[in-house]
N, C-alpha and C. Protein backbone atom coordinates (compact mmCIF):
# COMPACT_ATOMS: atom_id res chain seq x y z
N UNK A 1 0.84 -1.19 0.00
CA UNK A 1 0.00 0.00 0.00
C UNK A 1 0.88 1.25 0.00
N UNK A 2 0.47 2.23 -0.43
CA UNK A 2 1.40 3.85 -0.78
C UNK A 2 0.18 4.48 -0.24
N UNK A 3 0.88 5.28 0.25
CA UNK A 3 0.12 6.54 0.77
C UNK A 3 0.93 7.82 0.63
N UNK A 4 0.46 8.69 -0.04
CA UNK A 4 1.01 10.03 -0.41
C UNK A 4 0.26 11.14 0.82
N UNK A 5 1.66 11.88 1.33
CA UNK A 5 1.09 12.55 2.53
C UNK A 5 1.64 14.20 1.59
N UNK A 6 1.17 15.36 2.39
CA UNK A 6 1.43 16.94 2.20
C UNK A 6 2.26 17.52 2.81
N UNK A 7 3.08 18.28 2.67
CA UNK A 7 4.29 18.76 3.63
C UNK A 7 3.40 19.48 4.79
N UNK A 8 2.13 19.45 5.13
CA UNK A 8 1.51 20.33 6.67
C UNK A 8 1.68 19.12 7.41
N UNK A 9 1.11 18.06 6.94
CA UNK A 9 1.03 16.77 8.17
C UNK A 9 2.69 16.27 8.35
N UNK A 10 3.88 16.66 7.19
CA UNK A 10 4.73 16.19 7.74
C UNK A 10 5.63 17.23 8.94
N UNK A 11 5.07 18.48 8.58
CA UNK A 11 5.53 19.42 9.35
C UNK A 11 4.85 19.49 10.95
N UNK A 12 3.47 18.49 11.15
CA UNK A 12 3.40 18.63 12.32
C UNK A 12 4.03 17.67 13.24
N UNK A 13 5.22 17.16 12.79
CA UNK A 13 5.81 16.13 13.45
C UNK A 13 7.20 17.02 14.07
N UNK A 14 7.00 17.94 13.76
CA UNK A 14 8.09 19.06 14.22
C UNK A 14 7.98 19.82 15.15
N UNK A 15 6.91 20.67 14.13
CA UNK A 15 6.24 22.40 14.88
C UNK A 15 4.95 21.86 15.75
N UNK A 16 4.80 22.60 16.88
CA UNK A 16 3.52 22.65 17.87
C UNK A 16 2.53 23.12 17.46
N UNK A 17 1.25 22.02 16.03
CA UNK A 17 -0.35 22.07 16.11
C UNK A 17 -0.71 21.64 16.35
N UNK A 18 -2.02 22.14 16.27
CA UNK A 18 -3.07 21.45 16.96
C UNK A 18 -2.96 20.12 16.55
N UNK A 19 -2.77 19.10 15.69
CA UNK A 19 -2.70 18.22 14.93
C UNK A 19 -1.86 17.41 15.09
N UNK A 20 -0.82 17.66 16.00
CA UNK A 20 0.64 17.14 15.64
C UNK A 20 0.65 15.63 16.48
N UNK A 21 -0.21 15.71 17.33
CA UNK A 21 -0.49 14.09 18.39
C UNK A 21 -1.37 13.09 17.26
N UNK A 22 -1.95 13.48 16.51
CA UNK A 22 -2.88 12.72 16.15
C UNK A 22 -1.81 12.07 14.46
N UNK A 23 -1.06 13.47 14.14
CA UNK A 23 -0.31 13.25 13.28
C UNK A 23 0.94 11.75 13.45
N UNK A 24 1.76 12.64 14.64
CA UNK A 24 2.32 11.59 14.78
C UNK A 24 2.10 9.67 15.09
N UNK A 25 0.63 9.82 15.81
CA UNK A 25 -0.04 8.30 15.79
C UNK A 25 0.29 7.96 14.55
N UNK A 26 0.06 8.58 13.38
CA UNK A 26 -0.47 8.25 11.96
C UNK A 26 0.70 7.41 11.46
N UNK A 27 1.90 8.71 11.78
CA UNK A 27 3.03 8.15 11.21
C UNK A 27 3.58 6.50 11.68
N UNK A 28 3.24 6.52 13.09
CA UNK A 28 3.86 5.08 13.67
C UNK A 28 3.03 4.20 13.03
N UNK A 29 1.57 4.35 12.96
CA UNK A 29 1.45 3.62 12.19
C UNK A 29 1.80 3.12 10.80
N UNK A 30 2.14 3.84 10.08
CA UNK A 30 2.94 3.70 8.99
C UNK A 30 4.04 3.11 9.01
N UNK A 31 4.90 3.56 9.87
CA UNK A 31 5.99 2.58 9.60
C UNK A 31 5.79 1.25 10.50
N UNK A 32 5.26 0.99 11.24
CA UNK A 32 4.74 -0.06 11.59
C UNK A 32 4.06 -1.01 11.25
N UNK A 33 3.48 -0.75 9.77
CA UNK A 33 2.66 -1.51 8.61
C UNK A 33 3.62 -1.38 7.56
N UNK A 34 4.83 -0.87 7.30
CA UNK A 34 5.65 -0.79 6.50
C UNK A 34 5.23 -0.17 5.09
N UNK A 35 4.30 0.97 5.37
CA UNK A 35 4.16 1.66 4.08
C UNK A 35 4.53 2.62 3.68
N UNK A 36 4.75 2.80 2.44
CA UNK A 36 5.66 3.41 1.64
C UNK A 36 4.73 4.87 1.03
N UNK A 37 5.70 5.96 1.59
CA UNK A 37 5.47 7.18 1.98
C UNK A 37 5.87 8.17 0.67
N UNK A 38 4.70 8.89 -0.22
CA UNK A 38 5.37 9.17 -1.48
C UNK A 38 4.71 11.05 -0.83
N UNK A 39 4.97 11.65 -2.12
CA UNK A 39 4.88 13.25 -2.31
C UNK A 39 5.40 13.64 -3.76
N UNK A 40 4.64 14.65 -4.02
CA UNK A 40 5.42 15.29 -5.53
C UNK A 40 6.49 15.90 -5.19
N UNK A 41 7.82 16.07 -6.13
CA UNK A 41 9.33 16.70 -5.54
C UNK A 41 9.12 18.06 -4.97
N UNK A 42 8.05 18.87 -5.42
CA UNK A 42 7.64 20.26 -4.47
C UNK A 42 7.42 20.21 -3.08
N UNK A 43 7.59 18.72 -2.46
CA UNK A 43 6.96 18.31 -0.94
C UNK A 43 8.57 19.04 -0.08
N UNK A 44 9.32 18.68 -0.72
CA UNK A 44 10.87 19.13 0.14
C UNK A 44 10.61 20.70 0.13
N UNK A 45 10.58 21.39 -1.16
CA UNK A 45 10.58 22.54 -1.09
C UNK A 45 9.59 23.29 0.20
N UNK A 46 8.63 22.42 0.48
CA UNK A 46 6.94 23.46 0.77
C UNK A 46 7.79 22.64 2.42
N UNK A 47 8.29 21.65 2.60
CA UNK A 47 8.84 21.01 3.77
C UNK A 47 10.03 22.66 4.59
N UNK A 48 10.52 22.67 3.77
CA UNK A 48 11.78 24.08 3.94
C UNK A 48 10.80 24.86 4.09
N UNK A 49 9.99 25.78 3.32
CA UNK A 49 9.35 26.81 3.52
C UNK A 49 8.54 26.94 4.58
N UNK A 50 7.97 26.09 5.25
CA UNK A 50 6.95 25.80 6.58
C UNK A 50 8.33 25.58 7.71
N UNK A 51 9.48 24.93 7.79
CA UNK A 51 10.68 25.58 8.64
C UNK A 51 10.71 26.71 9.06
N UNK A 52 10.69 27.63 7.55
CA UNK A 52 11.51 28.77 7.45
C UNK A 52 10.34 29.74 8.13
N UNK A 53 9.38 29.70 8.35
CA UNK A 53 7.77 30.78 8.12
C UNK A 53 7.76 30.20 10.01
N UNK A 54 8.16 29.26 9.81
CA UNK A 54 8.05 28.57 11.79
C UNK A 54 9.32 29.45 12.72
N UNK A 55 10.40 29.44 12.09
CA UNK A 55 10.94 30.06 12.94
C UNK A 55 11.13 31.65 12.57
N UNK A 56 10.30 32.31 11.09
CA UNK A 56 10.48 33.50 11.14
C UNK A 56 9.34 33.92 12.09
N UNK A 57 8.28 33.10 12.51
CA UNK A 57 6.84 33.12 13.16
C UNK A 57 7.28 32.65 14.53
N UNK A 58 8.32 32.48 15.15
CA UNK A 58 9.49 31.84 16.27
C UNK A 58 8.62 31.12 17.42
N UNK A 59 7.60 30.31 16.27
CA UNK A 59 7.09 28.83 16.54
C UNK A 59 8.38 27.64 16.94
N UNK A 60 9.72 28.35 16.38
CA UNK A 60 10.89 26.98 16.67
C UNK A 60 12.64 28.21 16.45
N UNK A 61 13.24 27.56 16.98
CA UNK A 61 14.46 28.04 17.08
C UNK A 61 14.82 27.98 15.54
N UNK A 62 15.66 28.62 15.18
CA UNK A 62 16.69 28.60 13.92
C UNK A 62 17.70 26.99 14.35
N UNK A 63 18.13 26.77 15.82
CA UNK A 63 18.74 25.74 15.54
C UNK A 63 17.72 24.10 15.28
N UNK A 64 16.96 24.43 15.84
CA UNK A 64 15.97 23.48 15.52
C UNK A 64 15.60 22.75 14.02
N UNK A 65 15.37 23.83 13.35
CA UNK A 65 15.33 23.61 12.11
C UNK A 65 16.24 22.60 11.14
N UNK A 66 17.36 22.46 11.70
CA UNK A 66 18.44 21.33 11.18
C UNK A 66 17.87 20.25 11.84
N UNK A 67 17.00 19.88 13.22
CA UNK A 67 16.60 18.71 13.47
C UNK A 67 15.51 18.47 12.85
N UNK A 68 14.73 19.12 12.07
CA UNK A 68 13.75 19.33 11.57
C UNK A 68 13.72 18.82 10.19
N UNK A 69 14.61 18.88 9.84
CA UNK A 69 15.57 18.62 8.49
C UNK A 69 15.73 17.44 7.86
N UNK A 70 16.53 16.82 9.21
CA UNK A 70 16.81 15.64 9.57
C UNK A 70 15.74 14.08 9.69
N UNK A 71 14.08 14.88 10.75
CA UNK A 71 13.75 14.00 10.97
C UNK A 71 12.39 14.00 9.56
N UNK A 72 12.73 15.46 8.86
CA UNK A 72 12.16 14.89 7.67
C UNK A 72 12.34 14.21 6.43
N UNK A 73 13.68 13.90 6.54
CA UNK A 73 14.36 13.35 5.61
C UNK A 73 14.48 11.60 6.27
N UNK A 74 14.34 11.82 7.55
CA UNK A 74 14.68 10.19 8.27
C UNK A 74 12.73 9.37 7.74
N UNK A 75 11.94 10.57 7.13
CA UNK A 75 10.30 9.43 6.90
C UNK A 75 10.96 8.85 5.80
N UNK A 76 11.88 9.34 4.85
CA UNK A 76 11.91 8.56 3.63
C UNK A 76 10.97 8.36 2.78
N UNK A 77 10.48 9.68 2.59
CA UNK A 77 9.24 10.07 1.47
C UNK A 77 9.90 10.13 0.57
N UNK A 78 9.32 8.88 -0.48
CA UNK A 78 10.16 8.90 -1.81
C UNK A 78 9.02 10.22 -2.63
N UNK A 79 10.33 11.06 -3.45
CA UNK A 79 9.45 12.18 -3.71
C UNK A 79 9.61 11.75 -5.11
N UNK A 80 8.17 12.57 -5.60
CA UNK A 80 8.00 11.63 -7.35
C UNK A 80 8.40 13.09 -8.02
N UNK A 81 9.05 12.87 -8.96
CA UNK A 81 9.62 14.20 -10.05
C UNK A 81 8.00 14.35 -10.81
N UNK A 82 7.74 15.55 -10.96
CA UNK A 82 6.96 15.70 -12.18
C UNK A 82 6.89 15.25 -13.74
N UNK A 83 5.45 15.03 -14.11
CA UNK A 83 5.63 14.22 -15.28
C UNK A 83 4.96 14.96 -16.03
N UNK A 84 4.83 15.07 -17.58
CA UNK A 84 4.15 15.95 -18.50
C UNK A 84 2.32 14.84 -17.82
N UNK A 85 2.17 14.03 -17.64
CA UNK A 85 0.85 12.75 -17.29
C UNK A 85 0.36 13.65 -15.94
N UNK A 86 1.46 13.97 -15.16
CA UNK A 86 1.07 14.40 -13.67
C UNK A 86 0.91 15.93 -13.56
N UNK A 87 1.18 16.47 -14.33
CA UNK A 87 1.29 17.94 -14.76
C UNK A 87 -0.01 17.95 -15.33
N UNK A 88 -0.65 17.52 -16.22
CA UNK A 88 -1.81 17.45 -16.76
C UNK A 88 -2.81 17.56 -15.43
N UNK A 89 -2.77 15.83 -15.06
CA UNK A 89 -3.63 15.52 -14.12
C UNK A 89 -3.79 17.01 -12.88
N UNK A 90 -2.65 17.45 -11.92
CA UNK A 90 -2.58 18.75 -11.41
C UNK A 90 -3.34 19.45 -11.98
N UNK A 91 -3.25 20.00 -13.20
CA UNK A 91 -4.38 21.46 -13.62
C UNK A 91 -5.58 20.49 -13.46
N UNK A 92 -5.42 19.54 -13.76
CA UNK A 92 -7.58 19.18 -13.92
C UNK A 92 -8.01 19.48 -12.75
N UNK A 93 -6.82 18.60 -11.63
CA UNK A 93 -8.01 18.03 -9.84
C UNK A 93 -7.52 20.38 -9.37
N UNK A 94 -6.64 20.75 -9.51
CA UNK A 94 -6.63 22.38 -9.43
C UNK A 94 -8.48 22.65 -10.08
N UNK A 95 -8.31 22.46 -11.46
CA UNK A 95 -10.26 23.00 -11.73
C UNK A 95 -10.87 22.48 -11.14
N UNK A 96 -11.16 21.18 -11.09
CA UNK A 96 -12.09 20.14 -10.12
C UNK A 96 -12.41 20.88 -9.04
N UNK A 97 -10.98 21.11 -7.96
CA UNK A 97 -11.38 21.96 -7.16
C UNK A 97 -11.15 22.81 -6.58
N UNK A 98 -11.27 23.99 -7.23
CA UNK A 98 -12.03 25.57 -7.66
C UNK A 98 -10.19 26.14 -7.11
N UNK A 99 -8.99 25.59 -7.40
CA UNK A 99 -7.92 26.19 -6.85
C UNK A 99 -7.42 27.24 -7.87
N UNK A 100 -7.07 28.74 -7.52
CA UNK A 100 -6.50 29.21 -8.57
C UNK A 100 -4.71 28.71 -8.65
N UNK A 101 -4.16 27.84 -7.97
CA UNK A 101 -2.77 27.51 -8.17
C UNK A 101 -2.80 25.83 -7.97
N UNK A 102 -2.19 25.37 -8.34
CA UNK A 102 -2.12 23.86 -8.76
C UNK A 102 -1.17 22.79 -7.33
N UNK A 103 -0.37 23.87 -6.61
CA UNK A 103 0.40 23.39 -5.59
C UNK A 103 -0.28 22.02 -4.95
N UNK A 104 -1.25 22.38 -3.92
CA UNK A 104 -2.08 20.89 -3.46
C UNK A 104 -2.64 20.28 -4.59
N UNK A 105 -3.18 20.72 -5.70
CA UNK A 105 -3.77 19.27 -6.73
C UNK A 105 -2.53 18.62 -7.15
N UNK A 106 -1.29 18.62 -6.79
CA UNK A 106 -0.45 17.99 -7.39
C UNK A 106 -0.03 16.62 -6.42
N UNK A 107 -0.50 16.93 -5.15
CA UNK A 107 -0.51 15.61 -4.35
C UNK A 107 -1.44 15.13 -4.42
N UNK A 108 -3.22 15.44 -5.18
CA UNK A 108 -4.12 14.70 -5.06
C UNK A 108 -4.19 13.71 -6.53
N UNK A 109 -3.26 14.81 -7.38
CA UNK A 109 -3.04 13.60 -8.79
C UNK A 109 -2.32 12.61 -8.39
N UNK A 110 -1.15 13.01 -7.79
CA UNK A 110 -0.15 11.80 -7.45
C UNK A 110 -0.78 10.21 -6.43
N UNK A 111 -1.92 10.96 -5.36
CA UNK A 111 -2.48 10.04 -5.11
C UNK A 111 -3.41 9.05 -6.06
N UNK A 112 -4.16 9.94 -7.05
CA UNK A 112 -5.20 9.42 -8.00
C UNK A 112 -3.98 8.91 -8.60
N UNK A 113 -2.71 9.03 -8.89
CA UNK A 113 -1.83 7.94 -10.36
C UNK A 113 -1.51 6.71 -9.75
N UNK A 114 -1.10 6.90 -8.56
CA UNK A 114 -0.47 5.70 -7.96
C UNK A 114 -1.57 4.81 -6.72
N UNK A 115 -2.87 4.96 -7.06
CA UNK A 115 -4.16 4.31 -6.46
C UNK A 115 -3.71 4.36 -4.85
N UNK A 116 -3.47 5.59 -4.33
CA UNK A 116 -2.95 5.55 -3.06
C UNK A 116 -3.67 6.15 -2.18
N UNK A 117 -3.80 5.98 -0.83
CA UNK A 117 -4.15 7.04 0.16
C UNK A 117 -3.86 8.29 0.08
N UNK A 118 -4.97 9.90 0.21
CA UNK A 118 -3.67 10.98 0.40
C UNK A 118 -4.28 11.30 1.90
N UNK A 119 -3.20 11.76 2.45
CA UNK A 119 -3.53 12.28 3.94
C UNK A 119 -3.08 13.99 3.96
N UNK A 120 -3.68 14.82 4.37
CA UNK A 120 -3.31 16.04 4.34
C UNK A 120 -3.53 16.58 5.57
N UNK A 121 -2.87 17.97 6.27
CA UNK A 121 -3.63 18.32 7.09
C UNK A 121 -3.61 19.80 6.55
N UNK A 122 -4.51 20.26 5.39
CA UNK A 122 -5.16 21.51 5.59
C UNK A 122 -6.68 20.95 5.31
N UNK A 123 -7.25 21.85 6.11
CA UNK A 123 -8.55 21.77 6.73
C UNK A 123 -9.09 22.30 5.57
N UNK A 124 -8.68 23.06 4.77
CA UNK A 124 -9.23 23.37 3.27
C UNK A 124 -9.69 22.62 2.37
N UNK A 125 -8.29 21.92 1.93
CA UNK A 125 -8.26 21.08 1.01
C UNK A 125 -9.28 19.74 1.50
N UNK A 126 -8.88 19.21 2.48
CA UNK A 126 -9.53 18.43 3.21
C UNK A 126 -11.40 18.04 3.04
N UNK A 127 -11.52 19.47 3.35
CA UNK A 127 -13.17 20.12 2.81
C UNK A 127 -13.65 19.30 1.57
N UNK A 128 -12.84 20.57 0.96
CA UNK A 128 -12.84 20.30 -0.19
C UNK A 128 -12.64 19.36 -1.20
N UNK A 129 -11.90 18.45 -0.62
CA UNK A 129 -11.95 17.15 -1.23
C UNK A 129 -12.79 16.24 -0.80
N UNK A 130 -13.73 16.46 0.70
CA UNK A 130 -15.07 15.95 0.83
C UNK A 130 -16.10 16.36 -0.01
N UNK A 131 -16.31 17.24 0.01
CA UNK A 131 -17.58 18.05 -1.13
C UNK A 131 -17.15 17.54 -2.22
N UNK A 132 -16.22 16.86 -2.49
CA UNK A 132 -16.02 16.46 -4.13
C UNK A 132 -16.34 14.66 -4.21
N UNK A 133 -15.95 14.28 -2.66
CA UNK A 133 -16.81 12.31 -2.83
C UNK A 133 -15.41 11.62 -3.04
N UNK A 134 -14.33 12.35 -2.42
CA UNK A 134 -13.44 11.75 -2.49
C UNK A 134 -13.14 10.58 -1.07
N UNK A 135 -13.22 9.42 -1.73
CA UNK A 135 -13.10 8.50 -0.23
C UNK A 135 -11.82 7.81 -0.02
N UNK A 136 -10.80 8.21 -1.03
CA UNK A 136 -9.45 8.05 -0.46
C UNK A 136 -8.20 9.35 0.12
N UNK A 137 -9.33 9.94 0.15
CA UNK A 137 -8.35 11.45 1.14
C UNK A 137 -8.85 11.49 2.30
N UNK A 138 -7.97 11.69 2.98
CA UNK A 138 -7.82 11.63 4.28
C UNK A 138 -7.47 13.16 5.41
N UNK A 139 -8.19 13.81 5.70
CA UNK A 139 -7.63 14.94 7.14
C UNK A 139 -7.41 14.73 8.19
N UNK A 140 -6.05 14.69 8.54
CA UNK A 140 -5.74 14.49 9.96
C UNK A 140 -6.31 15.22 11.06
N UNK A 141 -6.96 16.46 10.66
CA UNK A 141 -7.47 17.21 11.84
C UNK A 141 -8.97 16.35 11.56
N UNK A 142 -9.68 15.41 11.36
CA UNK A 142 -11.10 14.70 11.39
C UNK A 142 -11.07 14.20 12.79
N UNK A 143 -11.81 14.27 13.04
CA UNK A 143 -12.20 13.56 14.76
C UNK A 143 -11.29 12.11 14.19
N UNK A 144 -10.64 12.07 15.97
CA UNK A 144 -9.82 10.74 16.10
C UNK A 144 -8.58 10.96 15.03
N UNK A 145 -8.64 12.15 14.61
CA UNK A 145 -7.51 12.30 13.73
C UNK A 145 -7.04 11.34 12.80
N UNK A 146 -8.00 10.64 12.25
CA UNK A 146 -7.87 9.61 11.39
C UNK A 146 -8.99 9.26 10.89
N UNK A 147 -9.52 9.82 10.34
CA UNK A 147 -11.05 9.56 9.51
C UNK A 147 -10.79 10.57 8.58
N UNK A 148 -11.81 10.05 7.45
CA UNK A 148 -11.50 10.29 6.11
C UNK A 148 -12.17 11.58 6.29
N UNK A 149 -11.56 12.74 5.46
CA UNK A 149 -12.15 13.60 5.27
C UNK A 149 -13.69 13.33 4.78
């Protein structure tokens, strides 16, 4: 089984949200079922930028951030390069739903290519990918922090 996660749920394994207890359950479970943890290659980038916005927001130390680094690189989220197939798919699930930028539809194509779980934690997208009948996305902020959006 693959499950494609969003750089917010991997960032609450770091920074202090609301989310981050229910998050981290998630993760043990994962590696505890031995599943294999994907993201589009923009997941590292948006991973750095939620660092960088945490400790300019001094949610976390500047030295912190190198452990931060570390223990996001220790999930071993294999990150998928963009494809002219996945690039497509992105602008559609972006119209699908109503996004003017393609950033999150690019983890919900990657979930739709590779028949995978996606788990996210923005409460937006999340929504929004309920109102659409999606029953393999997942919001970590859902009661029990593990129910499907």
């Amino acid at each position: 089984m693959n499950v494609v996660i969003d750089a917010n749920l991997a960032l609450a394994l770091i920074l202090p949200l609301p989310y981050s207890r229910p998050a981290a359950r998630q993760f043990e479970r994962w590696k505890r079922a031995r599943i294999a943890l994907h993201a589009p290659a923009l997941w590292g980038y948006e991973v750095v930028s939620g660092l960088r916005k945490a400790v300019s927001d001094r949610a976390i130390s500047p030295e912190s951030v190198q452990d931060g680094l570390g223990s996001m690189w220790g999930l071993n989220v294999v990150q998928v390069p963009q494809t002219p197939g996945l690039a497509a798919a992105s602008l559609r699930w972006a119209e699908r739903l109503g996004r003017r930028v393609a950033y999150d539809a690019a983890y919900v194509a990657l979930a739709e290519y590779l028949n995978a779980e996606f788990w996210t934690a923005d409460g937006s997208l999340g929504r929004n990918l309920q109102q659409q009948g999606i029953a393999w996305a997942n919001w970590i902020g859902a009661e029990n922090g593990s129910a499907a959006v």
